[in-house]
Protein backbone atom coordinates (compact mmCIF):
# COMPACT_ATOMS: atom_id res chain seq x y z
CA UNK A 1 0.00 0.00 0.00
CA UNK A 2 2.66 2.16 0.80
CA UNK A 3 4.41 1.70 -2.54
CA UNK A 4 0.77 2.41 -4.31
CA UNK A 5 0.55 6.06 -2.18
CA UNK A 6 4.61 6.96 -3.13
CA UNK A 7 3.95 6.02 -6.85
CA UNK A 8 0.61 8.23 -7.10
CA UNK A 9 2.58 11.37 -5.25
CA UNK A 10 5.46 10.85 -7.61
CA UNK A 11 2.77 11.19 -10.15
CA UNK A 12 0.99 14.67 -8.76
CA UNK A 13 4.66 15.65 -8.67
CA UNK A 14 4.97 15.33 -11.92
CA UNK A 15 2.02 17.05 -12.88
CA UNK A 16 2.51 20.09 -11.24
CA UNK A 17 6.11 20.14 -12.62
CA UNK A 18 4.49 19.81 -16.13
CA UNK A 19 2.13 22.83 -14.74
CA UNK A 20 4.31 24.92 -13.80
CA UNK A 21 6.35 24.58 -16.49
CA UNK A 22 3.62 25.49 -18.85
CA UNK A 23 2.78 28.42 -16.98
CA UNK A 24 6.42 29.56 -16.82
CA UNK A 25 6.36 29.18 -20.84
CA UNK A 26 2.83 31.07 -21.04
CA UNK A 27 4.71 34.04 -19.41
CA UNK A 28 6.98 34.67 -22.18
CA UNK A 29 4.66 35.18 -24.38
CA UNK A 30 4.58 38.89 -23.26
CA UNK A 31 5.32 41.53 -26.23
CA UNK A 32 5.88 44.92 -26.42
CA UNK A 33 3.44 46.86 -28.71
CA UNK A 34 5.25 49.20 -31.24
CA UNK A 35 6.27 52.49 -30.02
CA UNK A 36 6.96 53.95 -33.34
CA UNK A 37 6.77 54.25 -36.95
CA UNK A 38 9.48 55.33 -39.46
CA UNK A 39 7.73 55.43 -42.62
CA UNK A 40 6.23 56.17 -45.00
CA UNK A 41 6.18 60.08 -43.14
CA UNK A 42 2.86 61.57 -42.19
CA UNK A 43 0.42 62.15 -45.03
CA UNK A 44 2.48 61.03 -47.70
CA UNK A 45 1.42 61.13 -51.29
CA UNK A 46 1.22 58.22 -53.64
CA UNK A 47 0.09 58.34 -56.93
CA UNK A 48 -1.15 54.78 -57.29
CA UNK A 49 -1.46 55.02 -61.13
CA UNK A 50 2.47 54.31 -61.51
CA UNK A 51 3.00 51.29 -63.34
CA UNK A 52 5.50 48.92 -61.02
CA UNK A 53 5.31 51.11 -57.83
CA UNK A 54 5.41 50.61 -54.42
CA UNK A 55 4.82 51.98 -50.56
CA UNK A 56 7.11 51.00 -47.83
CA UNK A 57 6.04 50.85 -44.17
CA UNK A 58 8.78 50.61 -41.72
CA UNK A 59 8.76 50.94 -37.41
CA UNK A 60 10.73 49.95 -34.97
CA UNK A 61 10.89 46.38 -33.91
CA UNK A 62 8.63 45.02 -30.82
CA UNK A 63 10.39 43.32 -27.78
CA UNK A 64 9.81 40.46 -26.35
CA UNK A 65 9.66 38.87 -22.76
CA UNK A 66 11.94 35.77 -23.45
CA UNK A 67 13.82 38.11 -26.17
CA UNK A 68 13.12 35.85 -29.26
CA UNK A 69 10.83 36.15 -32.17
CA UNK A 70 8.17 38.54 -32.68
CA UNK A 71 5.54 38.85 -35.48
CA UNK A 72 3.87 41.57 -37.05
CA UNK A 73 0.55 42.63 -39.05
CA UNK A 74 -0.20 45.65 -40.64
CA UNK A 75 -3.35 47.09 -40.40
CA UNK A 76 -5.02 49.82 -42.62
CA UNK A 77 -8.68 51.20 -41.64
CA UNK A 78 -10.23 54.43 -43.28
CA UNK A 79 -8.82 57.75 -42.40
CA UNK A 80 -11.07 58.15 -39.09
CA UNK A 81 -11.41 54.55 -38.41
CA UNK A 82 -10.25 53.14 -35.06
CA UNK A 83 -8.86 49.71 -36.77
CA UNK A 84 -11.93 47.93 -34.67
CA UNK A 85 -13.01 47.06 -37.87
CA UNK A 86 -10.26 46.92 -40.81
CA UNK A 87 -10.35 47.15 -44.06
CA UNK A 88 -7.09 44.81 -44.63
CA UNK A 89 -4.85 43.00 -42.37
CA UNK A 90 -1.89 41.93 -43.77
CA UNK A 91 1.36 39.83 -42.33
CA UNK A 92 4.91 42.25 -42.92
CA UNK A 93 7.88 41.15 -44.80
CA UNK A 94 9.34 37.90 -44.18
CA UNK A 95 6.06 36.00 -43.49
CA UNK A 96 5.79 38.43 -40.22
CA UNK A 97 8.94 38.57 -38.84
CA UNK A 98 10.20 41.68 -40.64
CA UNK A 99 9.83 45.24 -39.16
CA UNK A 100 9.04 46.29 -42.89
CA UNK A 101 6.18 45.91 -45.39
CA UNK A 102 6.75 46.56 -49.20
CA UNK A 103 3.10 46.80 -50.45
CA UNK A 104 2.34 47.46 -54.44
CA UNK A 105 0.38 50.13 -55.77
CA UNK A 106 -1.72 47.42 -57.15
CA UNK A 107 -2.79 46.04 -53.53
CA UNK A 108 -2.84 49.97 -52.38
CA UNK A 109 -5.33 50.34 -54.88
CA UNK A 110 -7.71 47.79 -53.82
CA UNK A 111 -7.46 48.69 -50.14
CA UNK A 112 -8.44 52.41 -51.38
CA UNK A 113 -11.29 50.41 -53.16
CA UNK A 114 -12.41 49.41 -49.70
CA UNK A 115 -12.22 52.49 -48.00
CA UNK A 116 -14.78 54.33 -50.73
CA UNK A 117 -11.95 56.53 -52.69
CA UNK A 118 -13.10 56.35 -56.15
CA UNK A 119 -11.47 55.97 -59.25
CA UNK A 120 -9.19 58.83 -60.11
CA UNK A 121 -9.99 61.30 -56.68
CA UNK A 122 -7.69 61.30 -53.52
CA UNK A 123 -8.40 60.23 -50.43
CA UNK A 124 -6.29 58.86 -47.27
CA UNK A 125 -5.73 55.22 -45.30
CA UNK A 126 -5.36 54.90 -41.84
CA UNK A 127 -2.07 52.24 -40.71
CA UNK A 128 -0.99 50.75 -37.66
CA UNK A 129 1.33 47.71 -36.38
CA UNK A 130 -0.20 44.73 -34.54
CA UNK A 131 2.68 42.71 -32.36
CA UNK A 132 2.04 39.87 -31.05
CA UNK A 133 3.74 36.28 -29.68
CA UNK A 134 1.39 33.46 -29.14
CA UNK A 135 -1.98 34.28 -28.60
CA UNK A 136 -0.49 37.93 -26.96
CA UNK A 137 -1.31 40.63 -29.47
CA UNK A 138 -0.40 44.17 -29.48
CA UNK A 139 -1.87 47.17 -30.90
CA UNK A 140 0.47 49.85 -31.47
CA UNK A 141 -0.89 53.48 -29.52
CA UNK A 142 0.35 55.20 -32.64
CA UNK A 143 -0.91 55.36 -36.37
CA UNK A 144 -0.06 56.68 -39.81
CA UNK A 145 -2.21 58.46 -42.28
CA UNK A 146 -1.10 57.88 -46.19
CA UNK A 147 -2.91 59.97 -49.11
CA UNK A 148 -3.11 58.21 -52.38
CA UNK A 149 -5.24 58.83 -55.67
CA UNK A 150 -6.41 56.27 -57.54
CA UNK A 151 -5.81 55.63 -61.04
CA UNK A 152 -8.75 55.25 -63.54
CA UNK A 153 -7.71 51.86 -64.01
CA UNK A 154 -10.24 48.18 -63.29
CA UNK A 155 -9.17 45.00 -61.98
CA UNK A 156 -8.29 42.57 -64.86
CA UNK A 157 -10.78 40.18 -66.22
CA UNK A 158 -10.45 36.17 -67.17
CA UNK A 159 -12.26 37.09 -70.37
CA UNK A 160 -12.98 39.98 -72.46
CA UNK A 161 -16.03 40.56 -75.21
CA UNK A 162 -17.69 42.91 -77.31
CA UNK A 163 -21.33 42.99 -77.65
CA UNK A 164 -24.42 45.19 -79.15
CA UNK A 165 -26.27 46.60 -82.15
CA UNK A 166 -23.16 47.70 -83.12
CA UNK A 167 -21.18 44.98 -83.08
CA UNK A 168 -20.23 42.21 -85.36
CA UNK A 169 -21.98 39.67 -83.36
CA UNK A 170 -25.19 41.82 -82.54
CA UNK A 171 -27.08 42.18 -79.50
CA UNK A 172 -27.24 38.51 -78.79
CA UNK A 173 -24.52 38.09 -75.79
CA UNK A 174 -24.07 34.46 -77.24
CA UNK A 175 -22.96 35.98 -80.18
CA UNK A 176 -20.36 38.42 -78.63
CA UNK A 177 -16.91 38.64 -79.66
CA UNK A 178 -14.01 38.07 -77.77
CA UNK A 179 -11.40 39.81 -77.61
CA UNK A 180 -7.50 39.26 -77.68
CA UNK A 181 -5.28 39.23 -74.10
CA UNK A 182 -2.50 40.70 -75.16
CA UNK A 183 -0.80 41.73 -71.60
CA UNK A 184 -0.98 40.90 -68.09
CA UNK A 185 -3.72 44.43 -67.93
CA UNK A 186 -4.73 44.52 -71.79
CA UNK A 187 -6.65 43.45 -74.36
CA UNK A 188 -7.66 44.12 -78.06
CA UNK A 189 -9.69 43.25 -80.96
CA UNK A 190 -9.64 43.72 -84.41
CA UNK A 191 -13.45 44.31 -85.19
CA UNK A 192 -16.42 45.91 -87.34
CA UNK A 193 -18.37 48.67 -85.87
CA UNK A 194 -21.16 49.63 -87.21
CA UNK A 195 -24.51 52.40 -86.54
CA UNK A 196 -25.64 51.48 -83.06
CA UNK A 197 -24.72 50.66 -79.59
CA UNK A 198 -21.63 48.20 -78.04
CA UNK A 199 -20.00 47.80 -74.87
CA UNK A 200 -17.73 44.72 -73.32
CA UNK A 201 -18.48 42.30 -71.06
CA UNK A 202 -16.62 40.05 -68.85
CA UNK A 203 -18.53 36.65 -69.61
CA UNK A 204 -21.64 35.48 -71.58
CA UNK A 205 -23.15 34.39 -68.50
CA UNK A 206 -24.92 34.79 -65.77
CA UNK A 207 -24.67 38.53 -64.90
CA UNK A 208 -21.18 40.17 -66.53
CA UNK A 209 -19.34 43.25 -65.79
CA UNK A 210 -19.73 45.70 -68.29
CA UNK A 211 -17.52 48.51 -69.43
CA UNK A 212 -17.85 50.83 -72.49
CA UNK A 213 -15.53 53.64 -74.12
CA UNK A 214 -16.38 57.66 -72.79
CA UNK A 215 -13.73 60.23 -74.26
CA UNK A 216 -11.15 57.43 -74.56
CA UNK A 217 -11.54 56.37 -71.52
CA UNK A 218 -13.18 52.68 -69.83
CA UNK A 219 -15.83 53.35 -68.16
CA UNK A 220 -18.35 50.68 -66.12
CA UNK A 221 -21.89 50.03 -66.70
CA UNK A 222 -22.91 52.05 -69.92
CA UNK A 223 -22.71 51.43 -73.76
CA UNK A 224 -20.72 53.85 -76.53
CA UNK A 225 -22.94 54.74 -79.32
CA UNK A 226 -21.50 54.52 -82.70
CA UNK A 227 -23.08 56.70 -85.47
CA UNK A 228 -20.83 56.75 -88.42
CA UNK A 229 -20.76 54.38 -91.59
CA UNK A 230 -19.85 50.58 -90.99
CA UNK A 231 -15.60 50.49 -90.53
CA UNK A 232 -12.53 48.25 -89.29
CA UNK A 233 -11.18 49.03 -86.28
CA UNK A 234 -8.66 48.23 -83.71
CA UNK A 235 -10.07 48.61 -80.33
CA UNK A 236 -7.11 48.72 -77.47
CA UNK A 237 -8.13 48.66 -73.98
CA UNK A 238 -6.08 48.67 -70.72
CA UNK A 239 -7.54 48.08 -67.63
CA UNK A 240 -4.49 48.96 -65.52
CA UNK A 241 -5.04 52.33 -65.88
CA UNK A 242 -8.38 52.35 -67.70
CA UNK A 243 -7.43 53.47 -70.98
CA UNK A 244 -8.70 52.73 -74.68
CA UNK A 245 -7.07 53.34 -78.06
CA UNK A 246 -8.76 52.84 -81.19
CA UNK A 247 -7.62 53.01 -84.55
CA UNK A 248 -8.94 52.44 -88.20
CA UNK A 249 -7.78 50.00 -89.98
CA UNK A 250 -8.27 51.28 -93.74
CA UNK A 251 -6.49 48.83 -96.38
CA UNK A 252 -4.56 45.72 -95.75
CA UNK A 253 -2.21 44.89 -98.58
CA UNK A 254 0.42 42.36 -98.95
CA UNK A 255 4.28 43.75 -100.08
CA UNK A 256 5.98 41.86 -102.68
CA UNK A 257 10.13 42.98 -101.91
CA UNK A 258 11.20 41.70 -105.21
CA UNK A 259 8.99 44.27 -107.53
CA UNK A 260 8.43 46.91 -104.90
CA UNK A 261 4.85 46.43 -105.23
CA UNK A 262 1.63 45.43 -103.87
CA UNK A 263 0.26 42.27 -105.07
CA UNK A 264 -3.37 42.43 -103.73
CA UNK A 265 -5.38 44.10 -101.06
CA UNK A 266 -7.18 42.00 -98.62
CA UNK A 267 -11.22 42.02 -98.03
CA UNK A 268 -12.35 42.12 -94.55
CA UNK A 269 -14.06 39.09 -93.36
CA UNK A 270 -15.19 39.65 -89.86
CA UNK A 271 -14.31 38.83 -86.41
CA UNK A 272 -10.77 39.83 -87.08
CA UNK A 273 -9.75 37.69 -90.10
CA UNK A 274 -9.38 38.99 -93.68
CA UNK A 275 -9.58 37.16 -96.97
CA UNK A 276 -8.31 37.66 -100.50
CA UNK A 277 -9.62 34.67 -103.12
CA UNK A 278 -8.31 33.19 -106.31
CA UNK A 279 -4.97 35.58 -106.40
CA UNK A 280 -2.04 34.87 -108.64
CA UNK A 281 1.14 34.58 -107.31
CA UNK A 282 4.28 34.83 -109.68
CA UNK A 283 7.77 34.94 -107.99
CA UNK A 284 10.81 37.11 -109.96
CA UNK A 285 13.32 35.75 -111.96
CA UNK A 286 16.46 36.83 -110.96
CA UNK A 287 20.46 35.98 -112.04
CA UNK A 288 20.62 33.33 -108.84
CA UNK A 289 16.84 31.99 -109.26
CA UNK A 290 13.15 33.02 -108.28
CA UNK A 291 12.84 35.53 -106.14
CA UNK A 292 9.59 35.18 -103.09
CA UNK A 293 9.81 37.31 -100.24
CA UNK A 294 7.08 39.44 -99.13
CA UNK A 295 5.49 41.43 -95.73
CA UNK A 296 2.61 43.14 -95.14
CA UNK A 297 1.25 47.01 -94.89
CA UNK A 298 -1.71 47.90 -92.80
CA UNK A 299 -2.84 51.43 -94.16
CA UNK A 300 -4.35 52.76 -90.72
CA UNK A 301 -4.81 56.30 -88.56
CA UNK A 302 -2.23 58.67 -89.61
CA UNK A 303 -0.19 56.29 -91.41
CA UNK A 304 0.73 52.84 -91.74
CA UNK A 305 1.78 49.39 -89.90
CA UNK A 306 4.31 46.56 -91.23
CA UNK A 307 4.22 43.33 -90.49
CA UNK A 308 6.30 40.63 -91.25
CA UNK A 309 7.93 37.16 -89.80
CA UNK A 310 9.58 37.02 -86.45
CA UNK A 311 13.33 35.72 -88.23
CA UNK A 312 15.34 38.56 -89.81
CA UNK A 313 15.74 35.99 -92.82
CA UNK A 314 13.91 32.76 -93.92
CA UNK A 315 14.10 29.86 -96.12
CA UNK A 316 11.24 28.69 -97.80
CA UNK A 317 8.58 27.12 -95.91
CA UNK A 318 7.26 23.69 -96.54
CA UNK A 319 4.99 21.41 -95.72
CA UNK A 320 7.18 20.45 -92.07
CA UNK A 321 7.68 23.99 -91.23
CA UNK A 322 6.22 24.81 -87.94
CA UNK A 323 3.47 26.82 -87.22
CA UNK A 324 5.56 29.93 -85.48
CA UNK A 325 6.74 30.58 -89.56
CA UNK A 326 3.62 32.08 -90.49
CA UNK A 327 3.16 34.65 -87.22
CA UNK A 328 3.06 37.74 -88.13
CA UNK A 329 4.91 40.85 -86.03
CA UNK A 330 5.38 44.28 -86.56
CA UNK A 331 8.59 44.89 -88.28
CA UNK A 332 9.71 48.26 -90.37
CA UNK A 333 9.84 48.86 -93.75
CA UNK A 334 12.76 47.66 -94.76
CA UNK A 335 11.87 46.33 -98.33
CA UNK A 336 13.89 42.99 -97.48
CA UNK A 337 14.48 42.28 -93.93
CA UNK A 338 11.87 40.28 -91.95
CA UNK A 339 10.41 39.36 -94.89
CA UNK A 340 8.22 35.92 -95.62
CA UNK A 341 9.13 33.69 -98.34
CA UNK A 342 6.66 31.61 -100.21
CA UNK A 343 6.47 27.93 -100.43
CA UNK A 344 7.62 26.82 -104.08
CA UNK A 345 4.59 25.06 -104.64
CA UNK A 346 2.87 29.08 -104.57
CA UNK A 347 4.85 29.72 -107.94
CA UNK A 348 2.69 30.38 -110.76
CA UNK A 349 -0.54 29.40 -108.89
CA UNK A 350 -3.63 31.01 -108.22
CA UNK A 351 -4.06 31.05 -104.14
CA UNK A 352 -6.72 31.89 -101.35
CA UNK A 353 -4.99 34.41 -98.98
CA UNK A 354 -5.97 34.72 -95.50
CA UNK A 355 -4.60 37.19 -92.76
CA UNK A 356 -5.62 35.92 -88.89
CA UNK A 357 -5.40 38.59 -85.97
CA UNK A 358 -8.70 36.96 -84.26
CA UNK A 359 -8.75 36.26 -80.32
CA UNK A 360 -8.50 32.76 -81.22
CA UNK A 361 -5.25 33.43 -83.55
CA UNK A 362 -2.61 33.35 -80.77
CA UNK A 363 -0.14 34.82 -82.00
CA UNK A 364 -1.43 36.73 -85.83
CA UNK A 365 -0.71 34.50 -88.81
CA UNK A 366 -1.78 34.07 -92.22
CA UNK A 367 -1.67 31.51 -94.83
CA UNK A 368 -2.05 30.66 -98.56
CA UNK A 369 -3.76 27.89 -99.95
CA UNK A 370 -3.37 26.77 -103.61
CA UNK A 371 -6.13 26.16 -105.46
């Protein structure tokens, strides 16, 4: 019996070791909250429409009880908020454990987004420093105020279309358009417009954003009217900064280098693709044999656009050539560099052109097919 009682107080020993011990840890989970803030200085500007920039938030480290590790979360809250309720927490450099926080303009943006600045006014964020250690947190008794103005710009959709009266595919949103992602913010189409109404949308389903063109500009929720007579146009449209471009196209024509000429003009066939049927092609005799190289001229908006192959020179093309032969780049004018070169079996043959700078086309090509 006496064995039985020394065995169980050995084992209430233990326990209360074990307790104390935990306690004694528990302790040292005591943290300092931060006493102040280096940067960015007191109502400091940031013009969020910079492509690539960046705020950095700096204060002085925390301490800790047991002196080790300490880990940090920035908070941001609306100029006269009292961080009860945040906007956006997020952990500083270093998964936490840096006194620092490099945040983009990008995220800046969309926190300014949730504290009600609108697109293109000015408006401030609230910041502060959470410390903590364990389940100890610390709110730091001071805070920063940032101004920033927002650029015109929209996040960047999955997908991209055109729709309405006065576009190609009509006011059917099944039959919308899409357009072309050209860039991690930008898209574009090559397109018909014609008297009536279009816009963009985001998806054919369910209920899509919508933007439309106002003075150059993207705008949401609206449509651009489009009076004049039916033309070709390239529509540009970048949503970093919420900007549009568009730009007749008024002739397509393909270059032949060896006779300085043109040796047909392409017909628009819709949804970005144009067409030329039943054209002769004849290469040029020269001293060293036939020559076959050849580029292409887009007569647009004040001026004109080359394109041509992506090598400086080529070989013929045959039937093994790969697919990347045929995409088409902007190039200069140089009558002979970046030029195409026909397949042999184009000599003295009738042909049915086509040019490709549809969404689908990725990248531009073309292609001849002899008849």
């Amino acid at each position: 019996m006496k064995n039985i009682y020394s065995k169980l107080l050995l084992i209430i020993l233990s326990v209360l070791a074990v307790g104390c011990q935990d306690d004694d840890t528990l302790s040292h989970t005591n943290v300092s909250a931060v006493a102040t803030l280096y940067a960015p200085e007191n109502n400091k500007f940031f013009d969020l429409g910079a492509t690539g920039g960046s705020a950095v938030f700096e204060w002085e480290g925390a301490k800790a009880e047991d002196n080790g590790v300490v880990l940090y979360d920035v908070i941001f809250d609306r100029e006269n908020g009292d961080f009860s309720k945040p906007l956006y927490v997020m952990p500083s450099d270093g998964k936490g454990f840096q006194p620092t926080l490099n945040l983009s303009y990008t995220q800046l943006n969309k926190i300014a987004e949730m504290a009600g600045i609108e697109r293109e006014a000015i408006g401030k964020l609230k910041w502060t420093v959470y410390s903590s250690k364990g389940l100890n947190i610390q709110k730091s008794a001071v805070s920063g105020i940032i101004e920033v103005k927002r650029p015109a710009g929209f996040p960047m959709p999955d997908q991209l279309f055109i729709t309405g009266s006065g576009s190609e595919g009509g006011d059917a949103i099944a039959d919308a358009v899409p357009c072309k992602k050209t860039g991690a913010s930008t898209y574009e189409i090559y397109t018909k417009l014609k008297a009536g109404q279009y816009k963009f949308i985001t998806r054919k389903s369910g209920t899509p954003e919508t933007y439309f063109i106002e003075d150059g500009k993207l705008k949401e929720d609206g449509v651009t009217t489009y009076s004049g007579a039916d033309k070709i146009y390239r529509i540009k449209i970048d949503f970093s900064v919420g900007s549009t471009t568009i730009t007749e196209i008024k002739k397509v024509e393909i270059w032949f280098a060896p006779t300085a000429e043109y040796l047909f003009e392409y017909t628009y066939a819709g949804k970005g693709i144009w067409k030329a049927d039943n054209k002769p092609i004849v290469f040029k005799q020269e001293s060293w044999g036939r020559d076959e190289r050849y580029k292409f001229k887009f007569t647009v908006d004040g001026g004109e656009e080359w394109f041509g192959s992506v090598n400086k020179d080529n070989n013929r093309p045959n039937a093994d050539s790969p697919a990347s032969y045929w995409y088409m780049v902007l190039a200069d004018s140089d009558r002979w560099n970046f030029s195409f070169k026909f397949d042999g079996a184009v000599d003295n043959k009738n042909v049915n052109a086509v040019i490709d700078f549809s969404a689908s086309a990725t990248p531009y090509t073309h292609s001849f097919t002899v008849l």
